[in-house]
Protein backbone atom coordinates (compact mmCIF):
# COMPACT_ATOMS: atom_id res chain seq x y z
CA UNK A 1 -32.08 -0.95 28.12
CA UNK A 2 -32.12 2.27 30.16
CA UNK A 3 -34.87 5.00 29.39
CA UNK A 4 -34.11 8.20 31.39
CA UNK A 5 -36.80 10.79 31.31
CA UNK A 6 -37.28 14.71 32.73
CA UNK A 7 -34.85 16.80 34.12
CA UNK A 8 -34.19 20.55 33.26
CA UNK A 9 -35.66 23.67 34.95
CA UNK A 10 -37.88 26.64 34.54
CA UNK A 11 -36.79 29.70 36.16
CA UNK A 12 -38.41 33.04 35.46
CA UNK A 13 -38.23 36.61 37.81
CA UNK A 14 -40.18 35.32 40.55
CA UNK A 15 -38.65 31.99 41.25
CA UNK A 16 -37.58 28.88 39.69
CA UNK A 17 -38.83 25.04 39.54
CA UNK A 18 -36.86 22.41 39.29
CA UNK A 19 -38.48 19.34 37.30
CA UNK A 20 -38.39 15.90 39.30
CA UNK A 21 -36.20 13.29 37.34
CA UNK A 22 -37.76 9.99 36.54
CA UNK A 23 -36.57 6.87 36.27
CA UNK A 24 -38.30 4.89 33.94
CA UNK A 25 -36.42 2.00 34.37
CA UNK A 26 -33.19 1.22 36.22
CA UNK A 27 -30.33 -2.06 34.81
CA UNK A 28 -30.40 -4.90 35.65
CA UNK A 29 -26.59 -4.94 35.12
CA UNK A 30 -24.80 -1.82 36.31
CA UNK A 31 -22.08 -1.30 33.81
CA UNK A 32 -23.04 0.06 30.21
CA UNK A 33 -21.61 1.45 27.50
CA UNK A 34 -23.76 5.03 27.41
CA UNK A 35 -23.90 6.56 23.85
CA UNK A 36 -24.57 10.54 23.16
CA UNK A 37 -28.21 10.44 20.46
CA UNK A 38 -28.52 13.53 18.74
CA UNK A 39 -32.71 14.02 18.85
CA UNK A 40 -32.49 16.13 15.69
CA UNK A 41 -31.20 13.04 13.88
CA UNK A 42 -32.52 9.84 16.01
CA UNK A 43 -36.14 11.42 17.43
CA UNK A 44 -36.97 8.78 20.15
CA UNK A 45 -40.21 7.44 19.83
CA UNK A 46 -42.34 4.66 22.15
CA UNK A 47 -44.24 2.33 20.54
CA UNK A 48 -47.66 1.01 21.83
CA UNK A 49 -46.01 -2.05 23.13
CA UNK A 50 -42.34 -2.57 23.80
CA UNK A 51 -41.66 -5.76 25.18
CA UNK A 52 -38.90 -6.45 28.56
CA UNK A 53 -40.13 -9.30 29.56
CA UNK A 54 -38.50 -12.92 30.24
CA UNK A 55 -42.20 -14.30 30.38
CA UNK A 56 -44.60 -15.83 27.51
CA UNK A 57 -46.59 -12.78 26.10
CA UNK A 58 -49.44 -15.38 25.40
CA UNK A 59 -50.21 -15.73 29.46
CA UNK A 60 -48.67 -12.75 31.09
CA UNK A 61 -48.55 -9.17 30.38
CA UNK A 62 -45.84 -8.10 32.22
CA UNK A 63 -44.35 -5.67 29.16
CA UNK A 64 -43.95 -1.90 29.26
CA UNK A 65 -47.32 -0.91 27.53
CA UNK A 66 -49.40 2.38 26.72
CA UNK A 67 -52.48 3.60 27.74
CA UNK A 68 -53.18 6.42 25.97
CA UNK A 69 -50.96 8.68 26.96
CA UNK A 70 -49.80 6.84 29.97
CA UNK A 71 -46.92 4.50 29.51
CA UNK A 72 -46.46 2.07 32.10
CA UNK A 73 -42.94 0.66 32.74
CA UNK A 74 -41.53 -2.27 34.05
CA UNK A 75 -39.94 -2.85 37.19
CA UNK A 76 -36.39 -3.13 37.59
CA UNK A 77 -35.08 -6.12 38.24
CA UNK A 78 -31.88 -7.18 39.83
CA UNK A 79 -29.64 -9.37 42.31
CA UNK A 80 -29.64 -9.73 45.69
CA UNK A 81 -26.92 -11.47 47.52
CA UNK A 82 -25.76 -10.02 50.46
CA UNK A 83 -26.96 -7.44 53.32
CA UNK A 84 -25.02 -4.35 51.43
CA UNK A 85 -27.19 -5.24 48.47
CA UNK A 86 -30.52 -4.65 50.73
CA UNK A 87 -29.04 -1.30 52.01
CA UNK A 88 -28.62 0.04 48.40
CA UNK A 89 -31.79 -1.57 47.56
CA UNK A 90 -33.42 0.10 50.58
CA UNK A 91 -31.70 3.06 50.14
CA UNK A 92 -33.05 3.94 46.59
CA UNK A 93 -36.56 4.35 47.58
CA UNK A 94 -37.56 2.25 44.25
CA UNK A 95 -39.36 -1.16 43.60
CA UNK A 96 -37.25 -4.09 42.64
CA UNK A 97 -37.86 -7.08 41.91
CA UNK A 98 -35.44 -9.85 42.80
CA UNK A 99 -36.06 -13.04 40.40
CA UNK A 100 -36.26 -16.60 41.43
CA UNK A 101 -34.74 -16.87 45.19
CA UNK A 102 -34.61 -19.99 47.01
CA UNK A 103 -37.36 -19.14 49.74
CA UNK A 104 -37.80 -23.10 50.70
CA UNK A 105 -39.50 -25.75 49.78
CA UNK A 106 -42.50 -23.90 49.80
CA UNK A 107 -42.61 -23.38 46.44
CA UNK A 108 -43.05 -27.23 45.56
CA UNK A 109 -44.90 -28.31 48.78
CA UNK A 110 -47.66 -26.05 49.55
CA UNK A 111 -50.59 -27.80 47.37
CA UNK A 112 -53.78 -27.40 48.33
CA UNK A 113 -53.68 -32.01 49.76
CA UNK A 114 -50.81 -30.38 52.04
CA UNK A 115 -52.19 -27.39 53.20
CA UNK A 116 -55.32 -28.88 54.34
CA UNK A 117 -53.30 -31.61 56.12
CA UNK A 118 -51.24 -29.56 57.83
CA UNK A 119 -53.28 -26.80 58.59
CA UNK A 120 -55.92 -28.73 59.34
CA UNK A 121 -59.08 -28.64 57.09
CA UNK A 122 -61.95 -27.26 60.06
CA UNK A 123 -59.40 -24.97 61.04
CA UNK A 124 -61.66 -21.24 60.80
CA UNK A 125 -60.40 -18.54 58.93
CA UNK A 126 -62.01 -15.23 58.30
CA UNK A 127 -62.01 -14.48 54.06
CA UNK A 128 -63.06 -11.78 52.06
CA UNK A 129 -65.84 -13.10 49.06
CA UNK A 130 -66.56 -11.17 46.41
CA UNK A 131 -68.43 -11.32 43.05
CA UNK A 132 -65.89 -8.73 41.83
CA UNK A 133 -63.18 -9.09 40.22
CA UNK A 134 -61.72 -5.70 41.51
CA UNK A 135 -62.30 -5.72 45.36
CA UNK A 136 -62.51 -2.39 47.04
CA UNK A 137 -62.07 -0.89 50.62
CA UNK A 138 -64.19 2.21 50.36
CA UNK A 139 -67.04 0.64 48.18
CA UNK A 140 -67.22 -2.05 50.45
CA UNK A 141 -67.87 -4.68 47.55
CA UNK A 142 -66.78 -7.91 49.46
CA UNK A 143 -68.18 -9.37 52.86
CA UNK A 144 -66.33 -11.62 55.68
CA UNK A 145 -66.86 -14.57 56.06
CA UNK A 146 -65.79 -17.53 58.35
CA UNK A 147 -64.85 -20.67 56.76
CA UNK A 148 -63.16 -24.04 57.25
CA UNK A 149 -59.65 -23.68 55.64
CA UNK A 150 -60.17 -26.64 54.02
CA UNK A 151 -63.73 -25.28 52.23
CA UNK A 152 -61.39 -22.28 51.53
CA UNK A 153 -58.60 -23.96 49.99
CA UNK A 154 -60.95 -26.23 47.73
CA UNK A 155 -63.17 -22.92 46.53
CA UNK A 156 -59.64 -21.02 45.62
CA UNK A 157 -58.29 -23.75 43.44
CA UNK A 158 -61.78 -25.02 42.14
CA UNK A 159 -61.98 -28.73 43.68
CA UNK A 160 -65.11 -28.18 44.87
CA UNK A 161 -67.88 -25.90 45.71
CA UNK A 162 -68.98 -27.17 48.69
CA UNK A 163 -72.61 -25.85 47.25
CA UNK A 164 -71.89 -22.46 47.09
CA UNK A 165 -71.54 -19.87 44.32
CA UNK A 166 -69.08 -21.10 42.17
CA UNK A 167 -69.22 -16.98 40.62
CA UNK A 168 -67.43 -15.59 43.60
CA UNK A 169 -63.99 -14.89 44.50
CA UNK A 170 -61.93 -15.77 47.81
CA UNK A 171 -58.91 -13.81 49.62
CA UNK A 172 -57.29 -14.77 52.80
CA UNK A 173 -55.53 -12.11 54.15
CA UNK A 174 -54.07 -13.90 57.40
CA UNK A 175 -55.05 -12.18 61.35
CA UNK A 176 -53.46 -13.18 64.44
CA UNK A 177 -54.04 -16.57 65.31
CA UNK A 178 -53.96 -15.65 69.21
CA UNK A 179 -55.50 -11.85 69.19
CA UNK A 180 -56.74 -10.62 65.52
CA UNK A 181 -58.20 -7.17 67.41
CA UNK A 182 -54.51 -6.35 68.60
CA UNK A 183 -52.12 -8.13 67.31
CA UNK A 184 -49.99 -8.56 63.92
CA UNK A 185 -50.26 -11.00 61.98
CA UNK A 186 -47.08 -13.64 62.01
CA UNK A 187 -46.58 -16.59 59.92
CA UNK A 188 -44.39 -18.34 62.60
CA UNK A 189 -47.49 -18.00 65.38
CA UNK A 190 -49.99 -18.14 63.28
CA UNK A 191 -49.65 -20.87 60.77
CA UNK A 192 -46.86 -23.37 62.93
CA UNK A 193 -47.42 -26.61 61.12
CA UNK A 194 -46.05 -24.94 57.86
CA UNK A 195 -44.06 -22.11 58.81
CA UNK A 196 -40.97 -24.18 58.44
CA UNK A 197 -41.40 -24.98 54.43
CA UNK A 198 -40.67 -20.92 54.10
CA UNK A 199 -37.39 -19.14 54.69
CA UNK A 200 -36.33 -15.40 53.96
CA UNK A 201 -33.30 -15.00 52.51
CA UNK A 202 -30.57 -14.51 54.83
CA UNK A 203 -29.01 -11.50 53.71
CA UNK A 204 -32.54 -9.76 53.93
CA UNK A 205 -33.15 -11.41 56.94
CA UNK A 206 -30.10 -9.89 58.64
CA UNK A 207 -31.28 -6.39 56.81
CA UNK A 208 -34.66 -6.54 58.67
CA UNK A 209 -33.04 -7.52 61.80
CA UNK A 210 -34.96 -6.86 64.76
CA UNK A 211 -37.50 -4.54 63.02
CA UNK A 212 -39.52 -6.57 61.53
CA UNK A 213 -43.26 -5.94 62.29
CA UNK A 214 -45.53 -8.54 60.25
CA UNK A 215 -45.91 -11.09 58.24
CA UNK A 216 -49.37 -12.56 56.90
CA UNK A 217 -50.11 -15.30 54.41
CA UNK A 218 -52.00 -14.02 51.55
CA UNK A 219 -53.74 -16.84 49.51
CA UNK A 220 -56.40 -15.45 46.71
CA UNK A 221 -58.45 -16.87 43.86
CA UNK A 222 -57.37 -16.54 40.24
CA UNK A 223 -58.43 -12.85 39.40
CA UNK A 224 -59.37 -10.96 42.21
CA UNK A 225 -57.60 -7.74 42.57
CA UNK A 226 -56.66 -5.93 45.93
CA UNK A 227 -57.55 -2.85 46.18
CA UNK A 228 -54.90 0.49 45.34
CA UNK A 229 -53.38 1.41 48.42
CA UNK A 230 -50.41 2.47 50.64
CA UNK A 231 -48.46 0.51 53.43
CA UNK A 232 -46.68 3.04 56.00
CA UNK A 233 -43.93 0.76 56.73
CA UNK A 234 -41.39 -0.98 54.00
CA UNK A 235 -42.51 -4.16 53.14
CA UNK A 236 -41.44 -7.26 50.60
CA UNK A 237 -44.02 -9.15 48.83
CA UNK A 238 -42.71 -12.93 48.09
CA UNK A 239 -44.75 -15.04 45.73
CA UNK A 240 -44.79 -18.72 46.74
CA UNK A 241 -47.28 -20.36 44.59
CA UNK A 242 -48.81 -18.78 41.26
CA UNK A 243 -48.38 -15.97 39.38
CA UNK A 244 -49.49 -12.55 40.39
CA UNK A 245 -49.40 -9.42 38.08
CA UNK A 246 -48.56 -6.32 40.41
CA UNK A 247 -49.22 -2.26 39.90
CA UNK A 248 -47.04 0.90 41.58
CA UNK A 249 -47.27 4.25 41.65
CA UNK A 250 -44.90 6.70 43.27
CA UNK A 251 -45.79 8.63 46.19
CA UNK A 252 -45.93 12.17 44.20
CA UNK A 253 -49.06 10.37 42.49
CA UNK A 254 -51.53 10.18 45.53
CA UNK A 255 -53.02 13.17 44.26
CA UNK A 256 -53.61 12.14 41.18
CA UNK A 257 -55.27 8.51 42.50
CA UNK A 258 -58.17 9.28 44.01
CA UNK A 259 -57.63 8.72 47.60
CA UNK A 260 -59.53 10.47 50.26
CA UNK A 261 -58.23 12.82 52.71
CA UNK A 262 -57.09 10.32 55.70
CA UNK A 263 -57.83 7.31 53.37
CA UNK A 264 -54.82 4.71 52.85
CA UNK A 265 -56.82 3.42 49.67
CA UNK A 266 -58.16 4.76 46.62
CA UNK A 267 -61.72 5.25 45.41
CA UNK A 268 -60.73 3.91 41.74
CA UNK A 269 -63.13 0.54 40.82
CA UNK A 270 -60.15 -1.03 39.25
CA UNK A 271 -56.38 0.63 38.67
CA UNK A 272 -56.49 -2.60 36.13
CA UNK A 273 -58.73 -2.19 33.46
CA UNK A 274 -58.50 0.91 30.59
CA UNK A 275 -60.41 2.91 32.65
CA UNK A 276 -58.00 2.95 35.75
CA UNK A 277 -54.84 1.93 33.11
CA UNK A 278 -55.58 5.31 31.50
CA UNK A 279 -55.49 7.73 34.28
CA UNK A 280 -53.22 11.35 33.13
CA UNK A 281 -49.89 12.57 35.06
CA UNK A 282 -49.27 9.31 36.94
CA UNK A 283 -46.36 7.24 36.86
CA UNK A 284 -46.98 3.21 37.48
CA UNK A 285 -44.57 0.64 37.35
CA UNK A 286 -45.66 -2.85 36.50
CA UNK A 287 -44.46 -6.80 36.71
CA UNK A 288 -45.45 -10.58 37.16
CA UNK A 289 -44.25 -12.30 39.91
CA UNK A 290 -43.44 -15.96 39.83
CA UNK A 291 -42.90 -18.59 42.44
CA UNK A 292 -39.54 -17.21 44.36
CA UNK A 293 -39.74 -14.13 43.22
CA UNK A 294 -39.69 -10.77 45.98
CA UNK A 295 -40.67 -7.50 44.89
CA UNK A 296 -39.57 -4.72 47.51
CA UNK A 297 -42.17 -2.28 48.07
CA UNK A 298 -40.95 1.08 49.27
CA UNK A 299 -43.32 3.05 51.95
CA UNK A 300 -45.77 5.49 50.53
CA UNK A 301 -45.62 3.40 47.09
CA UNK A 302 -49.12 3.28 45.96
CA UNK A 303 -49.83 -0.62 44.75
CA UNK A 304 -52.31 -3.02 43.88
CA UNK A 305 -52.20 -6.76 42.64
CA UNK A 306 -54.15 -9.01 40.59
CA UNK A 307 -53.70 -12.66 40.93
CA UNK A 308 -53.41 -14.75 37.57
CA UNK A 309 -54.47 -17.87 39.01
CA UNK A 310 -54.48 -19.23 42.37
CA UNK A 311 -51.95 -17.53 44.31
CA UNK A 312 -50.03 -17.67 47.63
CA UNK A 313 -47.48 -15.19 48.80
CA UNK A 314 -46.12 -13.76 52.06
CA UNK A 315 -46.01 -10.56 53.02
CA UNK A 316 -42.82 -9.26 55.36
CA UNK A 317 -43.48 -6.17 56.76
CA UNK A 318 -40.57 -3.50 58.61
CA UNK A 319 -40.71 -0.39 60.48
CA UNK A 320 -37.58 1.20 58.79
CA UNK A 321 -37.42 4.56 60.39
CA UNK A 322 -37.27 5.81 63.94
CA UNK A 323 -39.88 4.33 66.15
CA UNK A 324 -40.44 8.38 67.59
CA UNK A 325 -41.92 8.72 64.11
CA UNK A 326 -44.62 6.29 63.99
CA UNK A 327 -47.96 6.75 65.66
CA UNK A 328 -48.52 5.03 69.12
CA UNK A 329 -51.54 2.33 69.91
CA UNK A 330 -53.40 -0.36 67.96
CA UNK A 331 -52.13 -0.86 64.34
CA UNK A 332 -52.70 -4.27 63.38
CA UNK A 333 -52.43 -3.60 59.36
CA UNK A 334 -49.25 -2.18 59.34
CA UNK A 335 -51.40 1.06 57.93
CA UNK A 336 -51.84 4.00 60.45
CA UNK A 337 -50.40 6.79 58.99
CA UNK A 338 -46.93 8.23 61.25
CA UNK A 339 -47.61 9.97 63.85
CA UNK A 340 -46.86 13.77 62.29
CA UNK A 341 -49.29 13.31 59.99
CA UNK A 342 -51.83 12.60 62.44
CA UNK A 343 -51.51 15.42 64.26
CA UNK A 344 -51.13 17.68 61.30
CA UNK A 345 -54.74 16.73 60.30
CA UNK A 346 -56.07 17.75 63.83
CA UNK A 347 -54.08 20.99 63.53
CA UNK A 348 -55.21 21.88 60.36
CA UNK A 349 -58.95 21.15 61.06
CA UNK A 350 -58.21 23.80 64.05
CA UNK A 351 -56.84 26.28 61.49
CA UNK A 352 -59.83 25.98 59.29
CA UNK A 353 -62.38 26.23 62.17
CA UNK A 354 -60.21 29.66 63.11
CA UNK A 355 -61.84 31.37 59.95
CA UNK A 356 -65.00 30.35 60.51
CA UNK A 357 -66.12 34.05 61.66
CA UNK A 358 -65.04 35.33 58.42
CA UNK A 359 -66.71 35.51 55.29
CA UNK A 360 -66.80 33.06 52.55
CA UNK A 361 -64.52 34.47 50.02
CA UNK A 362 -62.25 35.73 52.64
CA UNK A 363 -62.13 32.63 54.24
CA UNK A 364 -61.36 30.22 51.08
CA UNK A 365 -58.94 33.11 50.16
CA UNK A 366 -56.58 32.43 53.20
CA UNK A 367 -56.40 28.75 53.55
CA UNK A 368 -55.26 28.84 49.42
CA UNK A 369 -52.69 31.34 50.89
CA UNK A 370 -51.82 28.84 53.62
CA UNK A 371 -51.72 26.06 51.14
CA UNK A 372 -49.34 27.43 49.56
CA UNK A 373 -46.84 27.99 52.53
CA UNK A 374 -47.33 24.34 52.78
CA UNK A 375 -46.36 24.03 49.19
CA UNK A 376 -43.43 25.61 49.13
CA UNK A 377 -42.18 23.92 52.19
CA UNK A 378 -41.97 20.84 50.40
């Protein structure tokens, strides 16, 4: 199935605009037999649900649905076998999800009895709890706290409570082991005893080569949602253990999303439920993830995920464009915005203070004028 959508132009005596074209969704298989459909005679029309999926309606809702008038496509899915593969799939600037790889043994090891042996079960690790279901950054709705990983791992999966409230929700999103203020997370350093049992492919491996930048564990509770957001650098999510239902927007939607000026997350309670699901002039992308699958997440690509039940993945982070271009110092997260953009907010705050002096309507009157020089630099 390949839906193709926008395209064409406006053009009047002052100028013309080019509409962006969209992708809805991308073959899995390249070669198809493309057929000419007269509208007049064959209107296409979308349906409130039109289901892509390999997956058992009943548990997952992974198919292209509509909210309101917001339709909300799949991800593309296709293979991945060698390094030229990752350069095309880099290349294209789009999600894609690669289905059922052979990341280890993993996938079939990592209980919660062999986690807490080999990570040891007093080991501390520093969670976010919640009594939300939708955790956000700039509400603040969660706390840190410092638990055994053993009382972790027995709260996520439900084995026991260890006497406390049984209502709230655990995420582990892994720190440095050796220096959490300064240093990136790695799976390798951090997490030794069970680094082993996962394995990148090799063909991506090779593609990340020496830029690779981090790589936490993420293990959550069933249905606790992360928080819409933006990673700077290019970055593969790999699900290990679980399923995990995942949201994307494309990078022309920030403005639609709610996100503060200098903010790398959104305001929104929950992208999720109808509220968030209905939001105008956005474009998401959707999909489940499975054990062994590896969605690739370009940079800028807003996103947010919602565990279906207890979930483990792995997060490889990459830095895939000239290191001049990213900003210097501390960035532990893999989130500091590049380095132009950084000092193009400390310009522009010196432009603004410039008209200060002038009056109000003057004032708002040139920095429109001056947002639109920005505009149509773009």
């Amino acid at each position: 199935e390949i839906v193709i959508a926008g395209g064409g132009a406006v053009c009047f005596s002052f100028g013309a605009y080019w509409n962006e074209l969209a992708v809805v969704r991308q073959p899995a298989v390249p070669k198809r037999q493309w057929t000419v459909i007269d509208e007049a005679q064959n209107p296409l029309t979308i349906g409130s649900k039109v289901s892509t999926s390999r997956f058992d309606e009943k548990k997952f809702n992974a198919t292209i649905t509509k909210c309101g008038s917001v339709t909300i496509g799949e991800v593309g899915v296709r293979e991945s076998r060698s390094i030229e593969d990752w350069r095309e799939i880099h290349k294209t600037s789009v999600p894609v999800l690669i289905k059922s790889v052979n990341i280890g043994p993993c996938t079939n090891t990592w209980t919660p009895d062999y986690l807490k042996d080999k990570v040891g079960f007093d080991r501390q690790v520093t969670v976010h709890v919640s009594k939300s279901n939708a955790m956000n950054f700039q509400t603040k709705n969660f706390r840190y706290e410092l638990l055994s990983f053993g009382n972790f791992i027995d709260r996520v999966y439900h084995i026991k409570d260890h006497g406390n409230d049984s209502d709230e929700l655990l995420y582990l999103r892994s720190l440095s082991a050796a220096n959490p203020k300064s240093r990136a997370a790695n799976l390798v350093e951090d997490f030794p005893e069970i680094a082993s049992d996962f394995q990148l492919p090799p063909e991506l491996k090779s593609f990340i080569g020496d830029k690779a930048f981090c790589s936490p564990l993420r293990i959550s509770s069933p249905n606790v949602g992360m928080w819409l957001h933006y990673d700077v650098t290019a970055n593969v999510l790999i699900q290990v253990r679980g399923t995990k239902r995942v949201r994307l927007y494309r990078p022309s939607d920030v403005s639609e999303l709610s996100f503060p000026a200098g903010a790398s997350s959104s305001v929104i309670p929950n992208i999720f439920d109808e509220k968030g699901s209905s939001i105008t002039n956005v474009h998401p992308l959707e999909t489940v993830m499975s054990p062994g699958d590896i969605i690739f997440i370009p940079p800028m690509w807003l996103h947010a995920t919602l565990p279906l039940e207890p979930s483990i993945s792995i997060n490889v982070f990459w830095k895939d464009l000239e290191s001049s271009l990213y900003s210097q110092g501390r960035d532990v997260y893999g989130n500091r915005d590049l380095k132009a953009y950084e000092e193009g907010r400390v310009l522009i705050k010196r432009i603004s203070k410039s008209f200060d002096a002038m009056p109000a309507d003057i004032r708002k009157f040139y920095l429109a004028r001056l947002s639109d020089e920005l505009r149509v630099m773009d």
